[in-house]
Protein backbone atom coordinates (compact mmCIF):
# COMPACT_ATOMS: atom_id res chain seq x y z
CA UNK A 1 -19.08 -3.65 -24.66
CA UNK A 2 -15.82 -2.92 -22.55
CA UNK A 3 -13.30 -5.61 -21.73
CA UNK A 4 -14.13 -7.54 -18.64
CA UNK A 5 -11.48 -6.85 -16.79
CA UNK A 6 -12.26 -4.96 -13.61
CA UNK A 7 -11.00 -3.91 -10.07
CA UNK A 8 -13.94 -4.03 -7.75
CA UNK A 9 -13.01 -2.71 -4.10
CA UNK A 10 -14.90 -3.40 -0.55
CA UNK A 11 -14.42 -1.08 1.55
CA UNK A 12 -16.18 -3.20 4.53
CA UNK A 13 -12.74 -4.81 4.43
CA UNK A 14 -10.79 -1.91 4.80
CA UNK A 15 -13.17 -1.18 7.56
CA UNK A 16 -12.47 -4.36 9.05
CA UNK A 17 -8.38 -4.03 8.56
CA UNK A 18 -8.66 -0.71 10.90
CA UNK A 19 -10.81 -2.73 13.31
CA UNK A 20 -7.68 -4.66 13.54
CA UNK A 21 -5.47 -2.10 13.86
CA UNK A 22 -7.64 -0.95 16.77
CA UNK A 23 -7.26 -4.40 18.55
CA UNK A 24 -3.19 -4.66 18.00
CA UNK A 25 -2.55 -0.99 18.96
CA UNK A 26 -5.92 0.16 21.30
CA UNK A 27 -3.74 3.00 23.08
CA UNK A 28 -2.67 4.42 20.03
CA UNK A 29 -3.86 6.80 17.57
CA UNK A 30 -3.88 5.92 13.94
CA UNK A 31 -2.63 7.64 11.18
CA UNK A 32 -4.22 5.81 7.98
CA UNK A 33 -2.18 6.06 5.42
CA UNK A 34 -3.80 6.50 1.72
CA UNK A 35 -0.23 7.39 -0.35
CA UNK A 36 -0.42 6.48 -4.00
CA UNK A 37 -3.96 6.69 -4.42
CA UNK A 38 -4.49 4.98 -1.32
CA UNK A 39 -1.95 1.99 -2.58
CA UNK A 40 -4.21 2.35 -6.13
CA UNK A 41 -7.73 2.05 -4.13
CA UNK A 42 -8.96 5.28 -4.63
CA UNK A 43 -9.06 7.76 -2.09
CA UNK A 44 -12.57 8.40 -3.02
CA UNK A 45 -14.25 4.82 -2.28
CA UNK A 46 -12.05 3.87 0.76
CA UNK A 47 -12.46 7.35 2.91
CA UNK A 48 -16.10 6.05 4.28
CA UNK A 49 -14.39 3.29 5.94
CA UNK A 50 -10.99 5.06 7.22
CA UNK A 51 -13.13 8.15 8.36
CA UNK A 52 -13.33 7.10 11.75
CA UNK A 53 -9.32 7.21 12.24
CA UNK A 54 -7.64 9.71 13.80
CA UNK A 55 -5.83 10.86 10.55
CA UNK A 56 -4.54 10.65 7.78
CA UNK A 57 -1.04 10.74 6.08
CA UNK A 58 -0.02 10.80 2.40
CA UNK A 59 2.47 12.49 0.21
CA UNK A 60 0.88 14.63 -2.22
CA UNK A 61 -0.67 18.19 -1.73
CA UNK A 62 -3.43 17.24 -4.10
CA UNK A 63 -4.16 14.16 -2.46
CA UNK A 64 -4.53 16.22 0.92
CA UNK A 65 -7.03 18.30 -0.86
CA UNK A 66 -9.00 15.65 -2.39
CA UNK A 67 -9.20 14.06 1.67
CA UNK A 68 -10.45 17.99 2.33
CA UNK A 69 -13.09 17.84 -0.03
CA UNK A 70 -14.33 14.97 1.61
CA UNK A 71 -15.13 16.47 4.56
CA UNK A 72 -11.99 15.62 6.49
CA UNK A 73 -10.97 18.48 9.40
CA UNK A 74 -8.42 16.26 11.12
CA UNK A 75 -4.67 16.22 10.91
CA UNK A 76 -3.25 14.87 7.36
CA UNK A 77 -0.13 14.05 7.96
CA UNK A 78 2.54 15.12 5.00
CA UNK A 79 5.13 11.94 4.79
CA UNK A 80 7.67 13.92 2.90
CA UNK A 81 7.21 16.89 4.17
CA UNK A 82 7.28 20.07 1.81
CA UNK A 83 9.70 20.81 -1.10
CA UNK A 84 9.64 24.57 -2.27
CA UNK A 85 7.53 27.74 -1.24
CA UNK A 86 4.62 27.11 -3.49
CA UNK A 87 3.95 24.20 -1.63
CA UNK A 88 4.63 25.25 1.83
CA UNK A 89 1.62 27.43 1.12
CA UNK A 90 -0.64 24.98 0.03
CA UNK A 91 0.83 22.78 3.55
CA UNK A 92 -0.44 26.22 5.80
CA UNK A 93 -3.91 26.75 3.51
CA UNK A 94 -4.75 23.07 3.63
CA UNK A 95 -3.64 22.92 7.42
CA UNK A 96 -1.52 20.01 6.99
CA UNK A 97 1.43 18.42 9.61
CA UNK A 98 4.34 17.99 7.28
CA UNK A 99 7.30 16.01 8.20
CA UNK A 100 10.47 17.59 8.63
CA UNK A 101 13.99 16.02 7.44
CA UNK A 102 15.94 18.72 6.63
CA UNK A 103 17.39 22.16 7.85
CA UNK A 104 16.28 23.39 4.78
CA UNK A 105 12.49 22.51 5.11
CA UNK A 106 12.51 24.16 8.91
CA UNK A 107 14.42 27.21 7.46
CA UNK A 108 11.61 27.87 4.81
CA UNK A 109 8.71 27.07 7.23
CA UNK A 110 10.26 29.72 9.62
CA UNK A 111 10.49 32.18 7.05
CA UNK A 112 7.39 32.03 5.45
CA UNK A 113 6.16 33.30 8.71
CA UNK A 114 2.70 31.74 8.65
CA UNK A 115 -0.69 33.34 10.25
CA UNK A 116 -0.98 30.33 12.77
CA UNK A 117 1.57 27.67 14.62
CA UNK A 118 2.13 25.16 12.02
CA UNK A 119 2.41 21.20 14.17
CA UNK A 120 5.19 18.60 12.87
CA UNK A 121 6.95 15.93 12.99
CA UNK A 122 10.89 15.47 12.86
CA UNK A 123 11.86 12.35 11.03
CA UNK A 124 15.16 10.72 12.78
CA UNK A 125 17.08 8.59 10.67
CA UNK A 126 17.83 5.17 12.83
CA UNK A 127 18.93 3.03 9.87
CA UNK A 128 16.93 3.05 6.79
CA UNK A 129 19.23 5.28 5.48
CA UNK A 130 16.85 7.84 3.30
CA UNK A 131 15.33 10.45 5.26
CA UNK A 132 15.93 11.90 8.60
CA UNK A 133 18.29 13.30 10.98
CA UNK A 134 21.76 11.48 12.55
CA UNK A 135 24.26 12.32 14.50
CA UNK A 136 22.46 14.01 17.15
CA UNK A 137 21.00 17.20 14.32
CA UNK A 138 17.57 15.54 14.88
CA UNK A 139 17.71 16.85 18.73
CA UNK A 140 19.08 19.84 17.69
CA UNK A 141 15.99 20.84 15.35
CA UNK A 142 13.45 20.31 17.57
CA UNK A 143 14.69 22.61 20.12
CA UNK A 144 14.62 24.91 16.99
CA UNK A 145 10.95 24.25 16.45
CA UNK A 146 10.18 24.14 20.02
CA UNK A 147 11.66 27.56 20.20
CA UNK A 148 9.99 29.30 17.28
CA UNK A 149 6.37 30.54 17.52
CA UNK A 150 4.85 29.32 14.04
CA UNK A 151 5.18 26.19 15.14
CA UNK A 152 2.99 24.14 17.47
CA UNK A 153 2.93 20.58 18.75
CA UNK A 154 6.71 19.38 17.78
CA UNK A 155 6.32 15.11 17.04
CA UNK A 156 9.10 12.88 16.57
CA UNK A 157 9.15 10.13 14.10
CA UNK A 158 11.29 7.67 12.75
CA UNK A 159 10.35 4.35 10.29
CA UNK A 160 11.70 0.82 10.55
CA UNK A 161 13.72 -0.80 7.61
CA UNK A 162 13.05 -4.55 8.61
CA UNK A 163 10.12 -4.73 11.07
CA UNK A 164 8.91 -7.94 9.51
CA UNK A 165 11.74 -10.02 10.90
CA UNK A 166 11.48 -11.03 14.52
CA UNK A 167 14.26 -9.11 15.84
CA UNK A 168 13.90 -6.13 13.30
CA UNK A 169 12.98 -3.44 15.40
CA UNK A 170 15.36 -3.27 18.56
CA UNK A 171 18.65 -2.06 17.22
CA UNK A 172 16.42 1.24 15.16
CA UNK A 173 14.06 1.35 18.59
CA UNK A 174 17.18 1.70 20.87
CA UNK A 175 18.77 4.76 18.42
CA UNK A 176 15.75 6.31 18.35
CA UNK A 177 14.86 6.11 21.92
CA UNK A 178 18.80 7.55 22.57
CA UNK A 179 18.20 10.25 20.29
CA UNK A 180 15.18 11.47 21.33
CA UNK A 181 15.38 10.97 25.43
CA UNK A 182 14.24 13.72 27.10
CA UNK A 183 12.56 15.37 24.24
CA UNK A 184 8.99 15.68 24.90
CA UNK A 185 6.24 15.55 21.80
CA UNK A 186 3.87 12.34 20.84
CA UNK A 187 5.77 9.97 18.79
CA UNK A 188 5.07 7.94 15.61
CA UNK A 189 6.80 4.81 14.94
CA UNK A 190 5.34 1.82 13.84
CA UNK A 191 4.16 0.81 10.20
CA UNK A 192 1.90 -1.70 9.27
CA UNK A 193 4.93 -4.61 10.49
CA UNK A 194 5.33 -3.02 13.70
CA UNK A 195 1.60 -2.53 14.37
CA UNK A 196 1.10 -6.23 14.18
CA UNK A 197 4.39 -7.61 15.65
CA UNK A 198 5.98 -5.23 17.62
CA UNK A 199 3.79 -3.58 20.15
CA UNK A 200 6.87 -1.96 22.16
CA UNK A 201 6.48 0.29 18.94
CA UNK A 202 2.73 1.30 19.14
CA UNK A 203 3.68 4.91 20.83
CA UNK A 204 1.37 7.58 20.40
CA UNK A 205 0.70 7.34 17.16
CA UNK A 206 0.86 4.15 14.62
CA UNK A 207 1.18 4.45 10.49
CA UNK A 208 -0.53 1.30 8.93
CA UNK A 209 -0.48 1.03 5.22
CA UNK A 210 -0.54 -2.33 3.08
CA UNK A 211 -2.70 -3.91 6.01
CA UNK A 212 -5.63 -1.56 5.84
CA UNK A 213 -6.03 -3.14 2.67
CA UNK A 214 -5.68 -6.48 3.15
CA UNK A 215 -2.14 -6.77 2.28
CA UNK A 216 0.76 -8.69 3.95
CA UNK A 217 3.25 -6.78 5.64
CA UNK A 218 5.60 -9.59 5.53
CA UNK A 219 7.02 -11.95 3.26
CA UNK A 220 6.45 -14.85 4.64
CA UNK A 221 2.43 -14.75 5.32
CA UNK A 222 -0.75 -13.90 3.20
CA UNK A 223 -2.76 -11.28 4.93
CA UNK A 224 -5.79 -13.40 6.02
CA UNK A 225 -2.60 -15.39 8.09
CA UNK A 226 -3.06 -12.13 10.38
CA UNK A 227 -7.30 -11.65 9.59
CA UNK A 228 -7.15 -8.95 7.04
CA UNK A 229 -9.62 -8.98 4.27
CA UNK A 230 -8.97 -8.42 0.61
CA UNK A 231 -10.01 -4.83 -0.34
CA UNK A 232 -9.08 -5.13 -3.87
CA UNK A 233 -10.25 -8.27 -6.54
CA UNK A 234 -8.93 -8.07 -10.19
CA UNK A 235 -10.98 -10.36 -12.09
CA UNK A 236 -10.94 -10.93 -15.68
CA UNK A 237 -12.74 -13.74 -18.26
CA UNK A 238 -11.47 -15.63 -20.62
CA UNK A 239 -11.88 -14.86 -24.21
CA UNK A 240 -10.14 -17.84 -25.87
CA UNK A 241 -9.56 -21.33 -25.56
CA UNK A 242 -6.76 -22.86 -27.70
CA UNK A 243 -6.04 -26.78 -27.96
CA UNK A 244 -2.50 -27.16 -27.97
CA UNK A 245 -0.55 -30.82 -28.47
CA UNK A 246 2.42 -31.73 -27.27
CA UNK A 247 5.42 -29.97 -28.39
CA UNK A 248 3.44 -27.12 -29.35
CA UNK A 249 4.11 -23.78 -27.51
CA UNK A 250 2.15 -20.39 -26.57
CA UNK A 251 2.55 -17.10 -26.50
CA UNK A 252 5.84 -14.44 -27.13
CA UNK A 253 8.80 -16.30 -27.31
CA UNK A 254 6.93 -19.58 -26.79
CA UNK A 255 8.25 -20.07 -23.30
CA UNK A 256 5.09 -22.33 -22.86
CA UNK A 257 5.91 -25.76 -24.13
CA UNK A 258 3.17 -28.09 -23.54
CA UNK A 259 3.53 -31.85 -22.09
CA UNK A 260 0.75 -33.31 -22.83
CA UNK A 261 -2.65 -31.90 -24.74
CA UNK A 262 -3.28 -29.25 -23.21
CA UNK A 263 -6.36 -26.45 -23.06
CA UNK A 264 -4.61 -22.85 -22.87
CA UNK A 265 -7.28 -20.15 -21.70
CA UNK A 266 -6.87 -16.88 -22.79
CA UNK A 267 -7.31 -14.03 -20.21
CA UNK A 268 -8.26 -10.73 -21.00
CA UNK A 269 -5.53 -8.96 -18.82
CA UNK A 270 -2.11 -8.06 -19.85
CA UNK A 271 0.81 -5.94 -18.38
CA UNK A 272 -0.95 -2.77 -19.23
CA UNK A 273 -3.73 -3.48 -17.41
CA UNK A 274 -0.97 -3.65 -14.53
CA UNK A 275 -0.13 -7.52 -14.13
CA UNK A 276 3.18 -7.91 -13.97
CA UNK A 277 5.06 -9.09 -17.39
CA UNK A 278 7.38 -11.12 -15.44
CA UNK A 279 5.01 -13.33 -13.88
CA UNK A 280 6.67 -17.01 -14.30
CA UNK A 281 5.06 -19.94 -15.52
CA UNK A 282 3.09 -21.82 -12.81
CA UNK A 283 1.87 -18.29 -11.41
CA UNK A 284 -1.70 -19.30 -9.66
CA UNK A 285 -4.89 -17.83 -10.99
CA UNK A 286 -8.38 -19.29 -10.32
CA UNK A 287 -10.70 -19.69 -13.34
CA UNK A 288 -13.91 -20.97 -13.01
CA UNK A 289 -13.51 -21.57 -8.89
CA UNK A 290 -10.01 -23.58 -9.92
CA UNK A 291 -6.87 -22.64 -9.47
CA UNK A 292 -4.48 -23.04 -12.27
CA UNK A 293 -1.51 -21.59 -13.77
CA UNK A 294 -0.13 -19.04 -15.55
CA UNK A 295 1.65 -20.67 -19.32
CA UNK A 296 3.26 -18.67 -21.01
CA UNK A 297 4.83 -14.86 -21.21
CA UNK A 298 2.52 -12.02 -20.33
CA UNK A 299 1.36 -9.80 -23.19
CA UNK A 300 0.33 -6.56 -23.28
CA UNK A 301 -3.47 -7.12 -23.36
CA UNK A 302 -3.64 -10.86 -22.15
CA UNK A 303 -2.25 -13.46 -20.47
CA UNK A 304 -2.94 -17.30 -21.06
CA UNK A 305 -3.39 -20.27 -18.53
CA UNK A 306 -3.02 -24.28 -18.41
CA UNK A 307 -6.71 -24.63 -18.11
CA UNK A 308 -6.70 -28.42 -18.75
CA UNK A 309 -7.38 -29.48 -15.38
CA UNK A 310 -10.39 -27.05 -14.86
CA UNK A 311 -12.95 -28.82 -17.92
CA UNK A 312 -16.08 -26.93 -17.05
CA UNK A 313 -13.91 -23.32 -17.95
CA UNK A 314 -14.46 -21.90 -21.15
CA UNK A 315 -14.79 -18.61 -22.96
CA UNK A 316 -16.93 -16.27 -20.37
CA UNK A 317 -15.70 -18.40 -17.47
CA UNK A 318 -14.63 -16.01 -14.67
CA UNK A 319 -11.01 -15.08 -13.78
CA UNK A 320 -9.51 -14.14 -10.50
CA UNK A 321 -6.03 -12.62 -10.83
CA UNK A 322 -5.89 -12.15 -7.14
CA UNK A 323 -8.69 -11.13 -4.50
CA UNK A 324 -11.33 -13.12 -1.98
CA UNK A 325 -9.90 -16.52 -3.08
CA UNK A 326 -6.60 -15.93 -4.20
CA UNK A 327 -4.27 -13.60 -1.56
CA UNK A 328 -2.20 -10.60 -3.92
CA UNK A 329 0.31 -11.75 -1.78
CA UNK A 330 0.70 -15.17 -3.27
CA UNK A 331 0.50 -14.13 -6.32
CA UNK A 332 3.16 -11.19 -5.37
CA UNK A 333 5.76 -13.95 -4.16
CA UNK A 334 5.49 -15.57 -7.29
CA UNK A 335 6.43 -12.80 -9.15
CA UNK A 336 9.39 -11.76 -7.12
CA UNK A 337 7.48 -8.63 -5.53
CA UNK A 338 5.22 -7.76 -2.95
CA UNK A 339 1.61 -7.32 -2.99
CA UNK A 340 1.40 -3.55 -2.56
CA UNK A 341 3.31 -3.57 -6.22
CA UNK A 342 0.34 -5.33 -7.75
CA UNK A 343 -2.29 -3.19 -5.88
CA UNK A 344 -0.30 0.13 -6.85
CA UNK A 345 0.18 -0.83 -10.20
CA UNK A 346 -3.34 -1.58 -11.89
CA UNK A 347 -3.66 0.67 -14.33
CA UNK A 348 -6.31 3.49 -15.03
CA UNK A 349 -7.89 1.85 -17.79
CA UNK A 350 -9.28 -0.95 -15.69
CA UNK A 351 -12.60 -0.42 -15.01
CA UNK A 352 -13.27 0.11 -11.00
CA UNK A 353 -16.38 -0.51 -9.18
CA UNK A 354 -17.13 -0.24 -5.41
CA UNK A 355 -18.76 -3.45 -3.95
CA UNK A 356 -17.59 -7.52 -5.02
CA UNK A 357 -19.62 -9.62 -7.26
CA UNK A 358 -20.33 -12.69 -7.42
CA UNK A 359 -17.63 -15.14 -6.37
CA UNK A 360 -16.62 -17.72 -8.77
C-alpha cells in the first residue's frame, strides 16, 4: 500500500481563476502561463481548463511541445526567449513567439533565416533589473525587427518588480510607456498583481500565473480574499500518535518542548515530499477538520503536530497540509515564502490525482 500522501488537483478551479481573469481584464487577451510544470500542476491535467485562453507562455521547449501534443495551435509564448541554435530551431518547428532581450538572440534569429516570419516580443527593462533592454536599445531593436522580413508581428513587453503594493506600478508604467511611445505592436504587461490591481496595466495582452491556480499574488491576502479557488490540496494521514509529558520533547533536535501532556500526531509528509524543512513551530495544519500546529522540526519523511486539542484525531485521521480549507498562502507566510514555492516544490514522488476527495 503506498503512503497516503497525495496532491489531488481540480481543474474546475483553475477554470474558475481564468473566469476571473476574464472579469478583471475583459479587453485583454490572456496569456496563461503554465512555467514549471504549470507552478508543479501538471501541464497535462490543467490544459482542459486553460484551453479556452488565448495562449500560452512558458519557458521550456519541451514544455511547448508537450502543450502541442495536446492539441494546442495558438501562440505559446517563450518567456526567456531562445539560448543557442539548436533551440532556435525547435522555437521555428514548434512555431513559438519567443521573447527577445538581447542583441544576441535577434542576431541569431536573423541569421538562421527561417522559412516563415517568426512574431515576438521585446522585453524592456523598467526596473526589475534582470532581463530587458535600457537606455533607449529596446527602441532601437524593434526597428531592427520591424525592418527584417523573418519576422512578423513585433510586441513589446516589460514585467513589474512590485505590483502588489498600491503604488507599485507607476514609476515602471511611466518608463515603459517613454520608451516605447510611438512604437506600434500589442503590448504585454501585467502579471497576475497587475491583472487584479492595476487595470491601467491590462494592455493587449495580460500574463497571469500564481492566480490561475488559486494562489495569492500578494503578501498580504490569501487567494479566496480575491475569489480564487484552490487548484492544488496536499493531504496526508497520520500514522502515529505519541503521548508526550511535560518536559518531554519531539523530533530532531527536540525543538518541541511540550507544556503540558500533550498528543503529538505523526504526519506522513516530510521535506522530500516538498514541505518545507523550515516550517516553524505553530505552522497551521488541519487534522481531522481542526486546525492545529506544526511541533517540532520537519523530517525527511514526516512531520509531527500538537494534536491535543483535536481528541477525535488518531492514526488514519486525515491531514490537510494546505488546500480547500487551509489557503497555501497561509501556510507560505508562515514559513517565510510564498505560496507558489510550496506548489512548485512538491515533489515527484507524491502521488497526484485529478479531482478532490472527500473533505475532512
Amino acid at each position: 500500500m503506498p503512503r497516503p500522501i497525495l496532491a489531488s488537483l481540480d481543474p474546475s478551479a483553475v477554470a474558475h481563476n481564468l473566469s476571473r481573469v476574464r472579469e478583471c481584464a475583459p479587453r485583454s487577451r490572456v496569456w496563461a502561463v503554465v512555467k514549471a510544470d504549470a507552478y508543479g500542476h501538471g501541464i497535462e491535467a490543467v490544459y482542459p481548463a486553460l484551453a479556452s485562453a488565448d495562449g500560452f507562455a512558458l519557458l521550456e521547449i519541451g514544455e511547448a511541445a508537450r502543450i502541442r501534443a495536446l492539441g494546442w495551435t495558438g501562440p505559446i509564448l517563450l518567456l526567456e526567449g531562445f539560448f543557442d541554435a539548436a533551440d532556435l530551431e525547435a522555437v521555428l518547428e514548434l512555431k513559438l513567439t519567443p521573447v527577445l532581450h538581447d542583441d544576441a538572440q535577434i542576431d541569431m534569429l536573423l541569421g538562421m533565416r527561417p522559412s516563415a516570419p517568426v512574431d515576438v516580443f521585446v522585453k524592456f527593462n523598467t526596473g526589475m533589473n534582470r532581463l530587458g533592454y535600457t537606455d533607449g536599445r529596446g527602441r532601437k531593436a524593434v526597428e531592427r525587427l520591424r525592418a527584417a522580413s523573418e519576422v512578423g508581428t513585433v510586441g513589446l513587453m516589460m514585467h513589474f518588480p512590485e505590483a502588489d503594493l498600491p503604488d507599485g506600478v507607476a514609476g515602471p508604467l511611466g518608463r515603459f510607456e517613454a520608451e516605447t511611445a510611438g512604437l506600434p505592436g500589442p503590448r504585454s504587461m501585467a502579471n497576475s498583481a497587475s491583472v487584479l490591481l492595476h487595470p491601467a496595466t491590462h494592455a493587449d495582452w495580460v500574463r497571469p500565473g500564481i492566480l490561475l491556480y488559486g494562489g495569492s499574488p500578494t503578501g498580504d491576502r490569501d487567494g479566496p480574499a480575491f475569489d480564487l479557488k484552490p487548484a492544488m490540496e496536499l493531504t496526508s494521514e497520520l500514522i502515529a500518535v505519541q503521548q508526550l509529558a511535560p518536559g518531554e520533547a519531539a523530533g530532531y533536535g527536540q525543538r518541541f518542548v511540550a507544556q503540558r501532556p500533550t498528543r503529538v500526531g505523526v504526519v506522513a509528509c516530510g521535506y522530500a515530499d516538498g514541505y518545507p524543512r523550515h516550517a516553524p513551530d505553530g505552522t497551521p495544519v488541519m487534522v481531522a477538520g481542526r486546525r492545529c500546529a506544526l511541533a517540532g522540526r520537519v523530517s525527511m519523511d514526516m512531520l509531527t503536530v500538537d494534536i491535543t486539542d483535536a481528541p477525535e484525531a488518531g492514526i488514519g485521521s486525515r491531514v490537510e497540509l494546505f488546500g480547500r480549507h487551509l489557503a497555501v498562502d497561509e501556510v507560505a507566510r508562515h514559513c517565510g515564502t510564498i505560496g507558489y514555492e510550496l506548489m512548485c516544490a512538491v515533489a515527484p514522488r507524491v502521488k497526484r490525482r485529478v479531482g478532490f476527495g472527500e473533505a475532512g
